[in-house]
Protein backbone atom coordinates (compact mmCIF):
# COMPACT_ATOMS: atom_id res chain seq x y z
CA UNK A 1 96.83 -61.49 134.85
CA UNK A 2 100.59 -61.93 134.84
CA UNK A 3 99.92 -65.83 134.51
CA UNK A 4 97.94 -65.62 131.14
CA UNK A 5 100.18 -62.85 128.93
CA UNK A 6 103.34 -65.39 129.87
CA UNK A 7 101.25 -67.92 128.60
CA UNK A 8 100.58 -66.42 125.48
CA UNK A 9 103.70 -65.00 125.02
CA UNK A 10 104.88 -68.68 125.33
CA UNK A 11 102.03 -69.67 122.58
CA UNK A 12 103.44 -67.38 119.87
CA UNK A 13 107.44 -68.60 120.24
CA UNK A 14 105.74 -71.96 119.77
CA UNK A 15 104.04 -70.46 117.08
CA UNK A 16 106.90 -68.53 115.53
CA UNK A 17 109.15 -71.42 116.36
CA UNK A 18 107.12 -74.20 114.21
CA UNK A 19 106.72 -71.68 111.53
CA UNK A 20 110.86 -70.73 110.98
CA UNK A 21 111.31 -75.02 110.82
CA UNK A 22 109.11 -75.02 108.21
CA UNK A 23 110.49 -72.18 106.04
CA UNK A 24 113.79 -74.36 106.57
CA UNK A 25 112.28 -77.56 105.38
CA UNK A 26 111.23 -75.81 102.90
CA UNK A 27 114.48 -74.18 101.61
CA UNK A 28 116.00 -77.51 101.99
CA UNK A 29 113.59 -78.82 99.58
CA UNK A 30 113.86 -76.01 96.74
CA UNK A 31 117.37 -76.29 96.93
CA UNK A 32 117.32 -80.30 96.47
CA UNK A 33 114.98 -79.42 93.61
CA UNK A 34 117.07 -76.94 92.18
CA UNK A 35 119.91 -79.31 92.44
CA UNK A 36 118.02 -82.08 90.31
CA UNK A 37 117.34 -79.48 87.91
CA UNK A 38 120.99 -79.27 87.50
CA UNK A 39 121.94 -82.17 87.20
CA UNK A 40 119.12 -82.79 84.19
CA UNK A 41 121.11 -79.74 82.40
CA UNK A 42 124.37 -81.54 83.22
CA UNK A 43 125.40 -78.92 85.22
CA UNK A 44 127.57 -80.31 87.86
CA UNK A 45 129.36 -77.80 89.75
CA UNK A 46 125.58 -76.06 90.51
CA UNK A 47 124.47 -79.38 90.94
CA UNK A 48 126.83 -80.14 93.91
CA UNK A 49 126.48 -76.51 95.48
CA UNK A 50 122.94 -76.99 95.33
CA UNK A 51 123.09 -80.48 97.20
CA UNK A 52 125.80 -79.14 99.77
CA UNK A 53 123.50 -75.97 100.64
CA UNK A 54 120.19 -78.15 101.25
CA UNK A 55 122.59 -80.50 103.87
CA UNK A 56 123.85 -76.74 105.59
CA UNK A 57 120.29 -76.27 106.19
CA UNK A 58 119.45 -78.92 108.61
CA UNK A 59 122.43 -82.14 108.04
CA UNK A 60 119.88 -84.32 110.17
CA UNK A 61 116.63 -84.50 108.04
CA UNK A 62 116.81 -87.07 105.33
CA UNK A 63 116.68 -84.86 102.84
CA UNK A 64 120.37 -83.23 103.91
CA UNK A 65 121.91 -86.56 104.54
CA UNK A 66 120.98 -87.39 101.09
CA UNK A 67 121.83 -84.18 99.36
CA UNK A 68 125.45 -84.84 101.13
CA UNK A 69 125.94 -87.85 99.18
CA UNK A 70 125.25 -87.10 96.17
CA UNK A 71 127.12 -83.53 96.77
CA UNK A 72 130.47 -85.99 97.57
CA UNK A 73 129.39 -88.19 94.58
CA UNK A 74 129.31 -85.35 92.11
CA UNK A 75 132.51 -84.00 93.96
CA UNK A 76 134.55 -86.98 92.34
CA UNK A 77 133.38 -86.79 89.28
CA UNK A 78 134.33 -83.25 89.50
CA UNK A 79 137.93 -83.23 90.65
CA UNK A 80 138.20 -86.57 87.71
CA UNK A 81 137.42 -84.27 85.10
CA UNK A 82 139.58 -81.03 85.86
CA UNK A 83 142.72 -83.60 86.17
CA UNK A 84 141.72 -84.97 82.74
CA UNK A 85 141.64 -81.43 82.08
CA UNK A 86 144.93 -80.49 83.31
CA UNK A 87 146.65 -83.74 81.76
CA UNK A 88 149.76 -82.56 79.65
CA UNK A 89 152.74 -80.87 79.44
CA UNK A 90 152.98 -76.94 80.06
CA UNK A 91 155.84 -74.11 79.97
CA UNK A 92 155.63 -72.07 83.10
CA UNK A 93 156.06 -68.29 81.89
CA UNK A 94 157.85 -65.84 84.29
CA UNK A 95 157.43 -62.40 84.65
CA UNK A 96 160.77 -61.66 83.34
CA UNK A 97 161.52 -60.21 80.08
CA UNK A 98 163.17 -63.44 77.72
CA UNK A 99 166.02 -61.22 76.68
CA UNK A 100 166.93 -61.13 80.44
CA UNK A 101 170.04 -63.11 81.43
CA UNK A 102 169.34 -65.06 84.81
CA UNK A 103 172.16 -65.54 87.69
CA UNK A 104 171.17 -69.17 87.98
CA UNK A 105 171.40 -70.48 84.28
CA UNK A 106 167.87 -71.55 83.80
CA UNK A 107 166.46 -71.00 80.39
CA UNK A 108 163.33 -72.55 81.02
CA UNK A 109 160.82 -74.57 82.78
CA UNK A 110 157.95 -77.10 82.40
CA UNK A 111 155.30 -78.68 84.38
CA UNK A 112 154.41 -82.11 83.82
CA UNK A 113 150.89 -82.80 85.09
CA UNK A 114 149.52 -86.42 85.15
CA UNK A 115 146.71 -87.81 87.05
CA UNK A 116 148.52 -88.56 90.69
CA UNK A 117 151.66 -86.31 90.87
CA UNK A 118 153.19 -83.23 89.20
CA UNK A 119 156.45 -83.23 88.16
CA UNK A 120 158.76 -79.39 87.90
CA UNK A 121 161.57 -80.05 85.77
CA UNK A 122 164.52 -77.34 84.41
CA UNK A 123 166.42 -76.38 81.24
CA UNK A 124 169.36 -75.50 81.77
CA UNK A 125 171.67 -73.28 79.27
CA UNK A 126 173.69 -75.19 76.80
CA UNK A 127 171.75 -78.62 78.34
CA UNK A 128 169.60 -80.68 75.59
CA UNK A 129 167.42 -82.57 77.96
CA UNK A 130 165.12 -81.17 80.52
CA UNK A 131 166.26 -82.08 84.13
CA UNK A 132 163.79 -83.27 86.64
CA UNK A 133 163.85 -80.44 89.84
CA UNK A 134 161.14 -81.58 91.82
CA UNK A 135 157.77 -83.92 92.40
CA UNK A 136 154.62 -83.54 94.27
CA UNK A 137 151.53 -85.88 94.84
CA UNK A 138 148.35 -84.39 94.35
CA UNK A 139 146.62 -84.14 96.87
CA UNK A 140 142.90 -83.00 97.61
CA UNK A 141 141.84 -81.25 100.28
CA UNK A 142 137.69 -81.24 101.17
């Protein structure tokens, strides 16, 4: 007796088992789906989250290899158009009242924002150029 209820104990885990992997295949696919769908309404950032979540579900099926490049595809288009975006000149604003008189003689500052580095620069009181106080690279993280 003991024999046959391990047995079919064992036959429904394989049962439930096979079942769960197809609910997964299954997600994977409505979220590749969904993820076309966005890209047809030129929606990109839903478009990539759609692609990354179908590759979370299982990375190994075609499907999620797929949807992880065109998720990184999308991703640099992405990150192109928010540093066109960003492109330009633009006054930092402190918290500080403007009638406030500062211990360190700066009357202003700017951010200079191109497409590889970032540039701080400093007005100084009674200066009539902007001086240059620091660059950075941008960088990207993933």
């Amino acid at each position: 007796m003991r024999p046959v209820i391990i047995f079919i104990s064992l036959l429904l885990y394989i049962q439930s088992w096979s079942q769960n992997n197809n609910q997964i295949e299954d997600l994977q696919l409505k979220d590749f789906n969904r993820a076309k769908d966005f890209l047809k309404d030129s929606n990109l950032n839903g478009a990539m989250n759609s692609f990354y979540n179908a590759n979370r579900f299982n990375p190994k099926k075609q499907i999620g290899a797929l949807s992880l490049k065109k998720a990184d595809s999308i991703k640099i288009i992405l990150r192109k158009n928010l540093s066109n975006e960003l492109v330009g000149n633009w006054k930092m604003i402190d918290d500080v009242p403007s009638w406030v008189m500062r211990e360190n003689s700066i009357v202003g500052q700017m951010i200079k924002i191109n497409t590889s580095e970032i540039q701080f620069f400093e007005l100084i009181r009674n200066a009539k150029n902007w001086k240059l106080a620091k660059t950075e690279k941008i960088l990207y993280s993933d």
